[in-house]
Protein backbone atom coordinates (compact mmCIF):
# COMPACT_ATOMS: atom_id res chain seq x y z
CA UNK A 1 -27.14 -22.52 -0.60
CA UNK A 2 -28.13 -24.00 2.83
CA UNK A 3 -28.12 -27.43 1.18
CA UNK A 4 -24.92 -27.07 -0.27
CA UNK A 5 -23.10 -25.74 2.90
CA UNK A 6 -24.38 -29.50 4.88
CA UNK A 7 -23.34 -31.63 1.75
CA UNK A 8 -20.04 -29.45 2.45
CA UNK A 9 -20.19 -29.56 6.00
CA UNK A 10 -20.95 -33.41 5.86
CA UNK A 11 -17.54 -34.48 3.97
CA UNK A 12 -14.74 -32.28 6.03
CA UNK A 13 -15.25 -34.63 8.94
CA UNK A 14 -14.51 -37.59 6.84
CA UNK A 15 -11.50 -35.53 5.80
CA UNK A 16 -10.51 -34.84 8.88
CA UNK A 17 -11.01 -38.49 10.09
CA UNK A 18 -9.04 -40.17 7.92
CA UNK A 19 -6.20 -38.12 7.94
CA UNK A 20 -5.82 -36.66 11.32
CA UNK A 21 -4.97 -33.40 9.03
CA UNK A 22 -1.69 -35.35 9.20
CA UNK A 23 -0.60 -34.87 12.70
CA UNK A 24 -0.40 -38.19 12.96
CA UNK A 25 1.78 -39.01 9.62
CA UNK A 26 3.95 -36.04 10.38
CA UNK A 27 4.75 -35.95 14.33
CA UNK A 28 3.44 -39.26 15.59
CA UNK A 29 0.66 -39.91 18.36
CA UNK A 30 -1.29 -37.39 19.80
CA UNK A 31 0.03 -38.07 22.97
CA UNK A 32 4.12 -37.40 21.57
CA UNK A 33 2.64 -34.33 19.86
CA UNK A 34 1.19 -32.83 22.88
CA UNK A 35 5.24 -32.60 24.45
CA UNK A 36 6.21 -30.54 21.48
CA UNK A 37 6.10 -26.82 22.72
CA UNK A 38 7.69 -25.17 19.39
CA UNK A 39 4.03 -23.21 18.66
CA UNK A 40 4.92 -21.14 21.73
CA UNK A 41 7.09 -19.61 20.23
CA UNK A 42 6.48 -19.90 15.87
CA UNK A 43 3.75 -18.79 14.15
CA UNK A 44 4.76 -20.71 11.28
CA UNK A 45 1.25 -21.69 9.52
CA UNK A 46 2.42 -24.72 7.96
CA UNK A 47 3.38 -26.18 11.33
CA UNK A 48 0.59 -28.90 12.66
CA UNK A 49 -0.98 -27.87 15.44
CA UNK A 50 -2.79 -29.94 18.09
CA UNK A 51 -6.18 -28.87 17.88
CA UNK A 52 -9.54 -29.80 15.88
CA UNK A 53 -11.33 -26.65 14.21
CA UNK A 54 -14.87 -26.55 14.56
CA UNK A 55 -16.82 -26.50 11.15
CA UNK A 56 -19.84 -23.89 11.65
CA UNK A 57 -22.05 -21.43 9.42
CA UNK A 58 -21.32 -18.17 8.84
CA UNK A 59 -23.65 -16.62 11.24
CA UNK A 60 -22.42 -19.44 13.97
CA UNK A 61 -18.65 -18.49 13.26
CA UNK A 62 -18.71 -14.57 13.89
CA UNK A 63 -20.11 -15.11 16.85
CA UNK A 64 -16.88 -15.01 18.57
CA UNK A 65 -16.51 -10.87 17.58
CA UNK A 66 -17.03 -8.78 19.96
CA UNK A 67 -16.87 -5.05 20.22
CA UNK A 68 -13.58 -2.80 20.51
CA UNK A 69 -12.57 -5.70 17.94
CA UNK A 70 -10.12 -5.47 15.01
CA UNK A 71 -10.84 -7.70 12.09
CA UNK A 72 -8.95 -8.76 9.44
CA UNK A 73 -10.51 -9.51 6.05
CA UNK A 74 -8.58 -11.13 2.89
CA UNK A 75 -9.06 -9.43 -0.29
CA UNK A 76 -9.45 -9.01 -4.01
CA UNK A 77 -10.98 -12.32 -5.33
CA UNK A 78 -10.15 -13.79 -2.19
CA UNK A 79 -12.72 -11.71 -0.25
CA UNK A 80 -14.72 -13.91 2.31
CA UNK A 81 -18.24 -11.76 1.36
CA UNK A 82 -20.53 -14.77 2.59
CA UNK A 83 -18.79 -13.89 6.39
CA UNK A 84 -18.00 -10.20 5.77
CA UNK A 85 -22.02 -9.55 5.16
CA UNK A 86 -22.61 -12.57 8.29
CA UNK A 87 -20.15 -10.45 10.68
CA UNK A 88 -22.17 -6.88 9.72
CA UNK A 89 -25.59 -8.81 10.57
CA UNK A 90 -24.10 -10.20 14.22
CA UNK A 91 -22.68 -6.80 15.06
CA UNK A 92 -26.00 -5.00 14.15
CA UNK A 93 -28.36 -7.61 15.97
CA UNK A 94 -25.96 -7.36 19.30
CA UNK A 95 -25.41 -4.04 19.25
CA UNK A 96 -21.48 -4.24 19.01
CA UNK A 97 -19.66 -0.76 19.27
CA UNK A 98 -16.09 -0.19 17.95
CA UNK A 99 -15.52 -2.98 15.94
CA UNK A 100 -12.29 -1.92 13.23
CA UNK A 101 -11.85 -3.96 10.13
CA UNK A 102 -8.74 -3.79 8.35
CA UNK A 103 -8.80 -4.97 4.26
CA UNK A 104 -6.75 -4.36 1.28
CA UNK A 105 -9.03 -4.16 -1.59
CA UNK A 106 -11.90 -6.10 -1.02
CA UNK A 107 -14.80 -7.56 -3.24
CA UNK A 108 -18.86 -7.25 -2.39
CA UNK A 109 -21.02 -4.35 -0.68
CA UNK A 110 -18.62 -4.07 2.40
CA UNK A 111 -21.47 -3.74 4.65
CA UNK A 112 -19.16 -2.76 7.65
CA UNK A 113 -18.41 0.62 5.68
CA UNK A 114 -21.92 1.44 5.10
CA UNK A 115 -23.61 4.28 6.56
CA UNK A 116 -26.18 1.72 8.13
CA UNK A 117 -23.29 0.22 10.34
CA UNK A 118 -21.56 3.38 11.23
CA UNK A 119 -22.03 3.07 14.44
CA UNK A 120 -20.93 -0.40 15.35
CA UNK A 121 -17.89 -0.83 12.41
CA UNK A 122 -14.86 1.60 11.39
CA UNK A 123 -13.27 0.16 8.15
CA UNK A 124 -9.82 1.01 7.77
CA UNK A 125 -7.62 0.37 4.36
CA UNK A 126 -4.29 -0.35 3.10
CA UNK A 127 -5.21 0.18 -0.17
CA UNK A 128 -8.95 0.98 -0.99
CA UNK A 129 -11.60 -0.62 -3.60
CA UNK A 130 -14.44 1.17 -4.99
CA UNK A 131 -16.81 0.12 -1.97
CA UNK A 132 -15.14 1.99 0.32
CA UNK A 133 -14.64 5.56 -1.43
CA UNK A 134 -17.07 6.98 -0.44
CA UNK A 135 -17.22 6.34 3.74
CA UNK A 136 -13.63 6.72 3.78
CA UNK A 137 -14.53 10.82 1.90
CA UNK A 138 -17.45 11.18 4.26
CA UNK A 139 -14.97 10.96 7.49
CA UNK A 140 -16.67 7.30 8.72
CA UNK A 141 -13.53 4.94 7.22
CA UNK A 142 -9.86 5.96 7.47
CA UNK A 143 -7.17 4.50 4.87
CA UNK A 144 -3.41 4.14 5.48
CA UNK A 145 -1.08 5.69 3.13
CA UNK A 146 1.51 2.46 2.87
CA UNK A 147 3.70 1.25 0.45
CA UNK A 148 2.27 -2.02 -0.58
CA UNK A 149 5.79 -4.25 0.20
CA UNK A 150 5.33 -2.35 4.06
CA UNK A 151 1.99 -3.81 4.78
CA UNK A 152 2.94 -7.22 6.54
CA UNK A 153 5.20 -5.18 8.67
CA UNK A 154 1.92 -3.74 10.30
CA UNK A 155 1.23 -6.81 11.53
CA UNK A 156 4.65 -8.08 12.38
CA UNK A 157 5.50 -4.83 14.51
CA UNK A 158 2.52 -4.99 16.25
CA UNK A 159 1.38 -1.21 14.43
CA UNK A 160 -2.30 -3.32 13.80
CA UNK A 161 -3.00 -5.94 16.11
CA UNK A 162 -6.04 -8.05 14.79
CA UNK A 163 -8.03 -10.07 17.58
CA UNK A 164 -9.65 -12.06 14.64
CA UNK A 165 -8.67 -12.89 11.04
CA UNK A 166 -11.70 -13.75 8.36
CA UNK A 167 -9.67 -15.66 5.56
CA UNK A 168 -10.81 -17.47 2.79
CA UNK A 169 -8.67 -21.12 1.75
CA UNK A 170 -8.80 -23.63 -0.83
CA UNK A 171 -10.21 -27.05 0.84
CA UNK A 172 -7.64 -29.49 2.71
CA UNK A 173 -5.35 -31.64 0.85
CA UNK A 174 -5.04 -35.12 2.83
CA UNK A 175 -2.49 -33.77 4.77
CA UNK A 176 -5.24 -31.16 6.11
CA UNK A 177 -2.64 -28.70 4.25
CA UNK A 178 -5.55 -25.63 2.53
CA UNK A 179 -4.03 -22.62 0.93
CA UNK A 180 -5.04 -19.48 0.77
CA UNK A 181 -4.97 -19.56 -3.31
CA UNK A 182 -5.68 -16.33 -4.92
CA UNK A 183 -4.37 -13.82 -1.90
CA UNK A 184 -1.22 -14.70 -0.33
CA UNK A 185 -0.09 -10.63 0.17
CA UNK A 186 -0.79 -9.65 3.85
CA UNK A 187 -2.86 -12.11 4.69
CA UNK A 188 -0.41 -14.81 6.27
CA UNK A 189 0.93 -11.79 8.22
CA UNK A 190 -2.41 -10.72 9.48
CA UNK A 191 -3.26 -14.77 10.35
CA UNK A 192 0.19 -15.28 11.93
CA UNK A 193 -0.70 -12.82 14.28
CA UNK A 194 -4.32 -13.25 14.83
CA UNK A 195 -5.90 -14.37 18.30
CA UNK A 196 -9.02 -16.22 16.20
CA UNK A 197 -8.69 -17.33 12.82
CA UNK A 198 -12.27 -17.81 10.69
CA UNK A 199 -11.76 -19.59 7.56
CA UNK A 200 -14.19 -19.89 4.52
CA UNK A 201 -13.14 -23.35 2.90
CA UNK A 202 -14.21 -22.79 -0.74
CA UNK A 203 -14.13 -25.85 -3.14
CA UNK A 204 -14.16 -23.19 -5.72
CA UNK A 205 -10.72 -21.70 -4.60
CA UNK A 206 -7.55 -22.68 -6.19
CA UNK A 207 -4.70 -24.48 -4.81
CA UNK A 208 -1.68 -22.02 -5.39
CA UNK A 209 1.71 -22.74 -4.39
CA UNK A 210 4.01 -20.32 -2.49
CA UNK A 211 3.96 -19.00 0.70
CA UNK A 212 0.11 -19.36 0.95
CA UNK A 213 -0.04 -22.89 2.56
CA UNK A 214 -2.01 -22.82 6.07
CA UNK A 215 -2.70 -25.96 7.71
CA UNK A 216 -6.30 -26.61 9.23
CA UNK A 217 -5.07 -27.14 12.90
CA UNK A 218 -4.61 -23.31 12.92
CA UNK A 219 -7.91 -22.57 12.07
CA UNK A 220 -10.65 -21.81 14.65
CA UNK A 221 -13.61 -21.76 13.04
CA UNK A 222 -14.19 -23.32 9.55
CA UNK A 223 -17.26 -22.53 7.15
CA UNK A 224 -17.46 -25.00 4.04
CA UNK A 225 -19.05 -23.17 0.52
CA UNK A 226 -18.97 -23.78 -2.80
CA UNK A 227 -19.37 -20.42 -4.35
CA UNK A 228 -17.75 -18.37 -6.89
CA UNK A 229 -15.01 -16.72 -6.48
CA UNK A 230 -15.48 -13.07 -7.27
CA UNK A 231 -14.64 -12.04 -10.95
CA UNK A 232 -13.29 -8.98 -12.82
CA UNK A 233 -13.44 -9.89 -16.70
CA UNK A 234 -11.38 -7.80 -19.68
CA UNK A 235 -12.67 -6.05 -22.43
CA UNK A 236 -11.34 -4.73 -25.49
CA UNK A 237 -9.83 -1.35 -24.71
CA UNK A 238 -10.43 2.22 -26.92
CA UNK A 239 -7.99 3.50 -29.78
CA UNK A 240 -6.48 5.33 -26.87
CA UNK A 241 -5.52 2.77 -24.50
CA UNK A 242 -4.59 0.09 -27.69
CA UNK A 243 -2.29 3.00 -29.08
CA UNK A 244 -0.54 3.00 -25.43
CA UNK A 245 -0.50 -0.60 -25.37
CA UNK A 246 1.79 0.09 -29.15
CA UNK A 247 4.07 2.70 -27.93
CA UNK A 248 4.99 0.34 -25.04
CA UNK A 249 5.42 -2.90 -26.48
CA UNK A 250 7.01 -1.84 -29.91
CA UNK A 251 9.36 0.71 -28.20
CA UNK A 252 9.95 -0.16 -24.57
CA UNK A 253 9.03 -4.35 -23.43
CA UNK A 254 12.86 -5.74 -24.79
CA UNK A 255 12.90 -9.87 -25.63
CA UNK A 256 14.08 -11.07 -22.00
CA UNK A 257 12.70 -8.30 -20.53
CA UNK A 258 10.77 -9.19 -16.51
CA UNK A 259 7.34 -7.63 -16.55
CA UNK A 260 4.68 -5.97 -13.81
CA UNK A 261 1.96 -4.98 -14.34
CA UNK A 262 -1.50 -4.90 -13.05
CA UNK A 263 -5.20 -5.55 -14.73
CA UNK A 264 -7.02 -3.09 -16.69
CA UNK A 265 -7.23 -2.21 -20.56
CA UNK A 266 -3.67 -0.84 -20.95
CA UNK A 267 -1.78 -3.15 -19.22
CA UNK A 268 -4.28 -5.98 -21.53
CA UNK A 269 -3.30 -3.77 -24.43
CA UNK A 270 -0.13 -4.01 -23.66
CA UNK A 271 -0.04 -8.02 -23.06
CA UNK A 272 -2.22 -8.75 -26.49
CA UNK A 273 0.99 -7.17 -28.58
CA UNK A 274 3.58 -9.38 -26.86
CA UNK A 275 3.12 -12.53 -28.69
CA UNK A 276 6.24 -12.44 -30.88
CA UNK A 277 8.26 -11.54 -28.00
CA UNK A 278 10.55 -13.98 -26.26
CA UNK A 279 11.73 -15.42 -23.03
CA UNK A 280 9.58 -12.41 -21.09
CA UNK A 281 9.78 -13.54 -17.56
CA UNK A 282 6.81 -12.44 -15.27
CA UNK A 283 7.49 -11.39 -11.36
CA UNK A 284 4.53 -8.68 -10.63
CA UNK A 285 2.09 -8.22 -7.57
CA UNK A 286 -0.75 -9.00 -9.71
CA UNK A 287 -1.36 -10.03 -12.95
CA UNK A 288 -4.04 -11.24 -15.44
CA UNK A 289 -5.45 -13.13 -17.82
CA UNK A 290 -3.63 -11.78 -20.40
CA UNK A 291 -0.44 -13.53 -19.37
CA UNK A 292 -2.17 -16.91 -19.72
CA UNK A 293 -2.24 -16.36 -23.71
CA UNK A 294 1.68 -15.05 -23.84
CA UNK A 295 2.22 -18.58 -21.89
CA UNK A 296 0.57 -20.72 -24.27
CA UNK A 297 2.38 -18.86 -27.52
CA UNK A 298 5.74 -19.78 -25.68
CA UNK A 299 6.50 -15.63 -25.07
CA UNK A 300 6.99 -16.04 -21.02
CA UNK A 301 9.00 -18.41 -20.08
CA UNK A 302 10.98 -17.26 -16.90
CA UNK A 303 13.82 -18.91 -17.99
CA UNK A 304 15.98 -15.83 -17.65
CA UNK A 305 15.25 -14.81 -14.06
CA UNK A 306 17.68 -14.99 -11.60
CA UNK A 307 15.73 -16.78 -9.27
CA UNK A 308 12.45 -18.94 -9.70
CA UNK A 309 13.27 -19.69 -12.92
CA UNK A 310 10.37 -20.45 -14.73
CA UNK A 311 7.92 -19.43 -12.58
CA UNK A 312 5.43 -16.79 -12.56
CA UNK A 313 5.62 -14.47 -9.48
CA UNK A 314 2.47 -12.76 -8.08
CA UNK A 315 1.06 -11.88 -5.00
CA UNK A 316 -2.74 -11.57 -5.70
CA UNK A 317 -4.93 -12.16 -8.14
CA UNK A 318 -8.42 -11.20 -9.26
CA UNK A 319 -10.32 -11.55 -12.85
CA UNK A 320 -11.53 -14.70 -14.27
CA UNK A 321 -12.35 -17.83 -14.05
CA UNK A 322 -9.91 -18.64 -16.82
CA UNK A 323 -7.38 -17.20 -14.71
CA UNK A 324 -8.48 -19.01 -11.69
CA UNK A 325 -8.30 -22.33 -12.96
CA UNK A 326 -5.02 -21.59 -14.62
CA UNK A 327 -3.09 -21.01 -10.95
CA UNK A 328 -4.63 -23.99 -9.93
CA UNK A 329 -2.57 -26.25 -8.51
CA UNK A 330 -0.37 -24.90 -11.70
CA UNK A 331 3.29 -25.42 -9.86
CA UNK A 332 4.91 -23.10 -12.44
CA UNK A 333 3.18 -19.98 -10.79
CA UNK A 334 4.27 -19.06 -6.81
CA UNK A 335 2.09 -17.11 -5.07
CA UNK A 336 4.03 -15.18 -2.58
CA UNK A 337 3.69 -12.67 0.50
CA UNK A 338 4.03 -8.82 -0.62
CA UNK A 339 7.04 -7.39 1.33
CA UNK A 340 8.64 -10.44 -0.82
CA UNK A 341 7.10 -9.59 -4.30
CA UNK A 342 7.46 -5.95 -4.03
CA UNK A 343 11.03 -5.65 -2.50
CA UNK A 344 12.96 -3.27 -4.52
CA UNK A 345 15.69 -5.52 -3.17
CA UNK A 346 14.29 -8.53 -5.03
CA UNK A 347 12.46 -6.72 -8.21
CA UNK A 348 16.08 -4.84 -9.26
CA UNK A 349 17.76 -8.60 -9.88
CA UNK A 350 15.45 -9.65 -12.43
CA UNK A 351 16.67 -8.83 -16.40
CA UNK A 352 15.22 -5.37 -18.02
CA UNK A 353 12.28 -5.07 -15.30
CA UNK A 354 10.07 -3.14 -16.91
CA UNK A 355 6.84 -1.85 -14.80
CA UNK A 356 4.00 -0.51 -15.47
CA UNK A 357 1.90 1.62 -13.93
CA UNK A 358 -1.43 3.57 -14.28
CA UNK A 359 -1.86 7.59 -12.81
CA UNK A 360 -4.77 10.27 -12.75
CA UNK A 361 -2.89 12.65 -13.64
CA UNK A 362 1.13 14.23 -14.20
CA UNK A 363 2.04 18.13 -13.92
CA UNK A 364 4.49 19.12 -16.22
CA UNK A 365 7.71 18.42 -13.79
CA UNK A 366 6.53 15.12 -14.05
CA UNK A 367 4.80 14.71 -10.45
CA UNK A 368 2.69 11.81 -10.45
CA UNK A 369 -0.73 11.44 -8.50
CA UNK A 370 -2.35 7.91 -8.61
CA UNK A 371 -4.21 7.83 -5.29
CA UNK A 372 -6.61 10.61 -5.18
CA UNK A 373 -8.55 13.24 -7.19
CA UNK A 374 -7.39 16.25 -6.03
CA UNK A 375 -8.15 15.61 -2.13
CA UNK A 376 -10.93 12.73 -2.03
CA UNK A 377 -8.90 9.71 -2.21
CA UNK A 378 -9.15 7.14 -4.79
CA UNK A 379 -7.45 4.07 -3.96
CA UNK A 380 -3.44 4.21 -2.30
CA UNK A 381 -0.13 3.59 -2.82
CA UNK A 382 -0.35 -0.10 -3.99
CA UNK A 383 3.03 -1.24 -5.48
CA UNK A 384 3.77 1.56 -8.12
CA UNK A 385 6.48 2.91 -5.93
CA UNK A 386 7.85 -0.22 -4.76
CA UNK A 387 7.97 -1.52 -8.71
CA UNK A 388 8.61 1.98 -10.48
CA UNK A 389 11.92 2.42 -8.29
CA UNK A 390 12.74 -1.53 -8.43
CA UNK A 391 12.72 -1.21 -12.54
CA UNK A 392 14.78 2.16 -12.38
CA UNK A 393 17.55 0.48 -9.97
CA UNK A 394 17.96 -2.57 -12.32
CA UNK A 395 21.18 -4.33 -11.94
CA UNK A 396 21.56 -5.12 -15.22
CA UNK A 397 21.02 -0.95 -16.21
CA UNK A 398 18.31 -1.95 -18.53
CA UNK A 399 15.22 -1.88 -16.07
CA UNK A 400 12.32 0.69 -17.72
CA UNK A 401 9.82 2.22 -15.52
CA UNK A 402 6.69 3.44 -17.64
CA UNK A 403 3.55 5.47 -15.55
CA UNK A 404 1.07 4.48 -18.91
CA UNK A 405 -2.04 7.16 -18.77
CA UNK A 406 -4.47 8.62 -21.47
CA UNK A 407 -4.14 12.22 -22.26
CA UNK A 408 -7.43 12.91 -21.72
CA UNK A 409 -10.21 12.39 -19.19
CA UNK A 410 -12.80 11.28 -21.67
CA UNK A 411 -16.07 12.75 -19.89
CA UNK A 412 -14.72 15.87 -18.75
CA UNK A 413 -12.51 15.86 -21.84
CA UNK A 414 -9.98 17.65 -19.20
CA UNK A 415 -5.87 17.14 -19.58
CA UNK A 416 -4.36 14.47 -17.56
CA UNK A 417 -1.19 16.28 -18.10
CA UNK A 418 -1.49 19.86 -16.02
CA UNK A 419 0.24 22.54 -14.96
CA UNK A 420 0.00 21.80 -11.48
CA UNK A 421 -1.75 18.90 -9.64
CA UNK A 422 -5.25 19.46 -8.09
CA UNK A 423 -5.00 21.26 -4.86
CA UNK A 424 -4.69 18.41 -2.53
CA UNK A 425 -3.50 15.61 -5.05
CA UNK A 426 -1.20 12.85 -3.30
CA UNK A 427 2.19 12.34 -5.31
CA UNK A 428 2.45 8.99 -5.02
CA UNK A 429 5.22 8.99 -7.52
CA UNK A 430 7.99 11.34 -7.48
CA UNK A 431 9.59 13.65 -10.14
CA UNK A 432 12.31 12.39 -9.07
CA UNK A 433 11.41 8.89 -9.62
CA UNK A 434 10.40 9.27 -12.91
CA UNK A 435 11.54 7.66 -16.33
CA UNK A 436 8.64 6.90 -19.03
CA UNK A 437 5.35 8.87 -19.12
CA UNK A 438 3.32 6.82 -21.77
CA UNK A 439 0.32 8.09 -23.67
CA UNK A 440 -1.51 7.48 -26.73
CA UNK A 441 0.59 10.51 -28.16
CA UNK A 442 3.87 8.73 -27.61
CA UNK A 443 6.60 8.40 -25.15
CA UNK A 444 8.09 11.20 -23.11
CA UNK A 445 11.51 10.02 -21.99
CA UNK A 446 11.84 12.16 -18.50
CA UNK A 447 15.46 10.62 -16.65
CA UNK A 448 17.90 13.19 -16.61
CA UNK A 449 16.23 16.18 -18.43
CA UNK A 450 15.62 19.63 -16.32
CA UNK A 451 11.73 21.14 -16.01
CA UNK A 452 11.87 22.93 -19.11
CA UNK A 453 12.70 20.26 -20.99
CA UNK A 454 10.43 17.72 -19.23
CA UNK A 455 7.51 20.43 -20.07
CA UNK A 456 8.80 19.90 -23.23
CA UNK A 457 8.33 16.02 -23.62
CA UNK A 458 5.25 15.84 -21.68
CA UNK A 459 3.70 18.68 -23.49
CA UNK A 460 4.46 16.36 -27.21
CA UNK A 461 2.77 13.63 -25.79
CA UNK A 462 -0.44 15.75 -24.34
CA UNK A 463 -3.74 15.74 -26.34
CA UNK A 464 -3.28 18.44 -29.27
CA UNK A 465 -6.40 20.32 -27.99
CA UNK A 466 -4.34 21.27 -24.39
CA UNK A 467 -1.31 21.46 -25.66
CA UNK A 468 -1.38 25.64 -26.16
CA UNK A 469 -2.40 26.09 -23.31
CA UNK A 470 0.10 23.97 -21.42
CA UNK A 471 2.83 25.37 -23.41
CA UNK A 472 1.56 29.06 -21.67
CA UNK A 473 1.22 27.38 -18.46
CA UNK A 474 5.12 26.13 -18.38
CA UNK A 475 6.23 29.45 -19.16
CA UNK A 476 4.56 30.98 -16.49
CA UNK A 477 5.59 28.24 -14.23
CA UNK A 478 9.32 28.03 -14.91
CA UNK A 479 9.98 31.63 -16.20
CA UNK A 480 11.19 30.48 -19.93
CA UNK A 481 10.16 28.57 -22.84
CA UNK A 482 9.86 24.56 -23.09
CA UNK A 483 12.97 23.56 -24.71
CA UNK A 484 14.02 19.91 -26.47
């Protein structure tokens, strides 16, 4: 690793020596650039900047962190781990007190929510991962209930106000032009507005066009790798989760049709039985490997969107390294910032938007909880909200928003359709919102019907072993009988 890092470390001066990271080719002579004052008041990242970064180790880099600190650190496959684990080991060795650290989902142990750092970090999310469940139930991390299209907006109202940002970038181009490749979402937000910018310069991260591109003059602190990037990969789903992946592409994903949806088995279930479709356009916050195959076969083509026709739209990305060298440098997919992607403003142009979406669990008005287990919180609001009302306001009147969930929790062998949500569930998703609930059972078709005969539909498409006693359940609930 060490070894690595100085072969690294050893060519970015080169790099920076022959091309002046472009300052020269783009504003003349260091002493013209010095009279241009327009940084005082932009925070454009793709501006050039007079000033050198200095290229450092991890351990040398987050020594600028101090306590009563907020950090920012990128997420999902773009998580800087190397310099998240570096910045735990500083602040434990000097003692530091009060330190915040503000993610979306992140990748790796997340040593700053660990018990063992309790008392010098506080990890706060936007949306958690898995390594934070558990602080943020034990009362020693705190999460932010947020639409995901609202999170830049914390930064650009001055609601978080990060002294340093911990990014991860794809190396300099020889313009001294990096990009921030897999995770665009908040993270230009958070930079913009960062006092100290730390940047991990993997060779191993893509170059992704978009809104992504950062320029090295911004950076403070550089650390050259060549690691990895962190990887989710995609297994064949159960009967359960291919039959959902049936109902929804035979029935509901129209040729032409604009799709989101995130990774996991159903929406890969869902993707596998596309291939005969045609002229599917993509425009999602996310999306996986899956898509790769339906682009190959000739089934997306984004040649019916509205706008960036034929392109793939995403904000983030995480899964393979398939997937990873697909974006790169791949101009037909634009990686852009989150209040972009996710704008119902933006998603309700595109032709039949149809979105997908995953839930723990729907009562039988058709409330939808995706965030918690009944009041230990799971993971957040994401962009279900932002996508499920996007799809329902479609221009065109043909968007379809689908919430795709088995009927059945397979260990506790427990209904995911009840009655009533646990007490303390989050409805992320309203019944008002609602359109398409989705199971292995079938489809229940929700706009427009009243509560008996949404118990009705929902009941059909529960597991046959709950459905008696659901059917008992509504009556008691709503005073009559399901009806059709």
């Amino acid at each position: 690793m060490a070894s690595a890092i100085h072969a690294i470390s050893a060519k970015l001066p080169k790099v920076i020596k022959k091309t002046n990271w472009g300052i020269s080719a783009a504003l003349g002579t260091k002493k013209e650039f010095n009279k241009r004052t327009y940084f005082t008041y932009s925070r454009e990242l793709c501006h050039v900047v007079d000033h050198e970064p200095k290229i450092l180790t991890a351990e040398e880099a987050v020594k600028c962190i101090k306590s009563n600190d907020t950090v920012f650190l990128s997420g999902a496959a773009a998580t800087p781990i190397e310099l998240a684990n570096a910045m735990a080991c500083h602040a434990k060795e000097n003692n530091l007190k009060d330190i915040t650290v503000c993610h979306m989902h992140t990748e790796g142990p997340a040593l700053y929510a660990q018990k063992e750092f309790n008392d010098h970090f506080r990890s706060l999310s936007f949306f958690m991962g898995g390594n934070v469940r558990k602080p943020v139930a034990d009362g020693t991390s705190d999460a932010i209930p947020i639409f995901l299209q609202d999170i830049p907006s914390l930064f650009h109202r001055h609601i978080v106000k990060p002294d340093v940002a911990i990014v991860q970038v794809s190396p300099p181009d020889k313009h001294g032009f990096c990009s921030f490749g897999t995770s665009v979402d908040c993270v230009k937000a958070a930079a913009q507005h960062s006092k100290i910018i730390i940047a991990q310069i993997n060779q191993q991260m893509p170059r992704t066009f978009g809104d992504g591109v950062v320029h090295m003059s911004h950076f403070d602190y550089t650390v050259p790798v060549d690691i990895p990037l962190p990887s989710h990969g995609s297994g064949a789903g159960s009967p359960e989760e291919t039959a959902i992946g049936k109902h929804i592409a035979e029935n509901l994903v129209e040729d032409g049709a604009t799709l989101q949806m995130g990774i996991g088995s159903i929406p890969d279930a869902v993707l596998n039985l596309l291939g005969n479709h045609k002229d599917l356009g993509i425009h999602t916050e996310m999306f996986a490997v899956g898509v790769i195959n339906l682009v190959k076969k000739g089934a997306v083509t984004n040649g019916l969107k509205p706008i960036h026709k034929g392109k793939i739209v995403s904000s983030f990305l995480i899964g393979s390294k398939e997937l990873y060298d697909f974006v790169d440098n791949n101009p037909s997919v634009l990686m852009k910032e989150v209040d972009y992607t996710n704008s119902t403003a933006i998603i309700r142009i595109h032709p039949k938007m149809t979105s997908i979406n995953s839930a723990i669990e729907v009562d039988l008005t058709g409330q939808v909880c995706s965030d918690s287990i009944g009041t230990r919180l799971f993971s957040g609001f994401g962009g279900q909200v932002d996508f499920h009302r996007g799809a329902a306001e479609g221009t065109d009147g043909k968007g379809k928003a689908i919430i795709a969930l088995q009927s059945m929790n397979k260990k506790t062998r427990d209904s995911k359709i009840v009655p009533i949500l646990k007490e303390g569930a989050g409805v992320v998703t309203t019944r008002a919102h609602i359109n398409y609930i989705v199971t292995e059972h079938g489809i229940a078709s929700l706009f427009g019907k009243n509560l008996r005969q949404r118990a009705y539909a929902l009941i059909n498409v529960a597991h046959p072993d709950h459905r008696e006693s659901l059917e008992k359940a509504a009556f008691e609930r709503l005073k009559g009988m399901p009806v059709p």
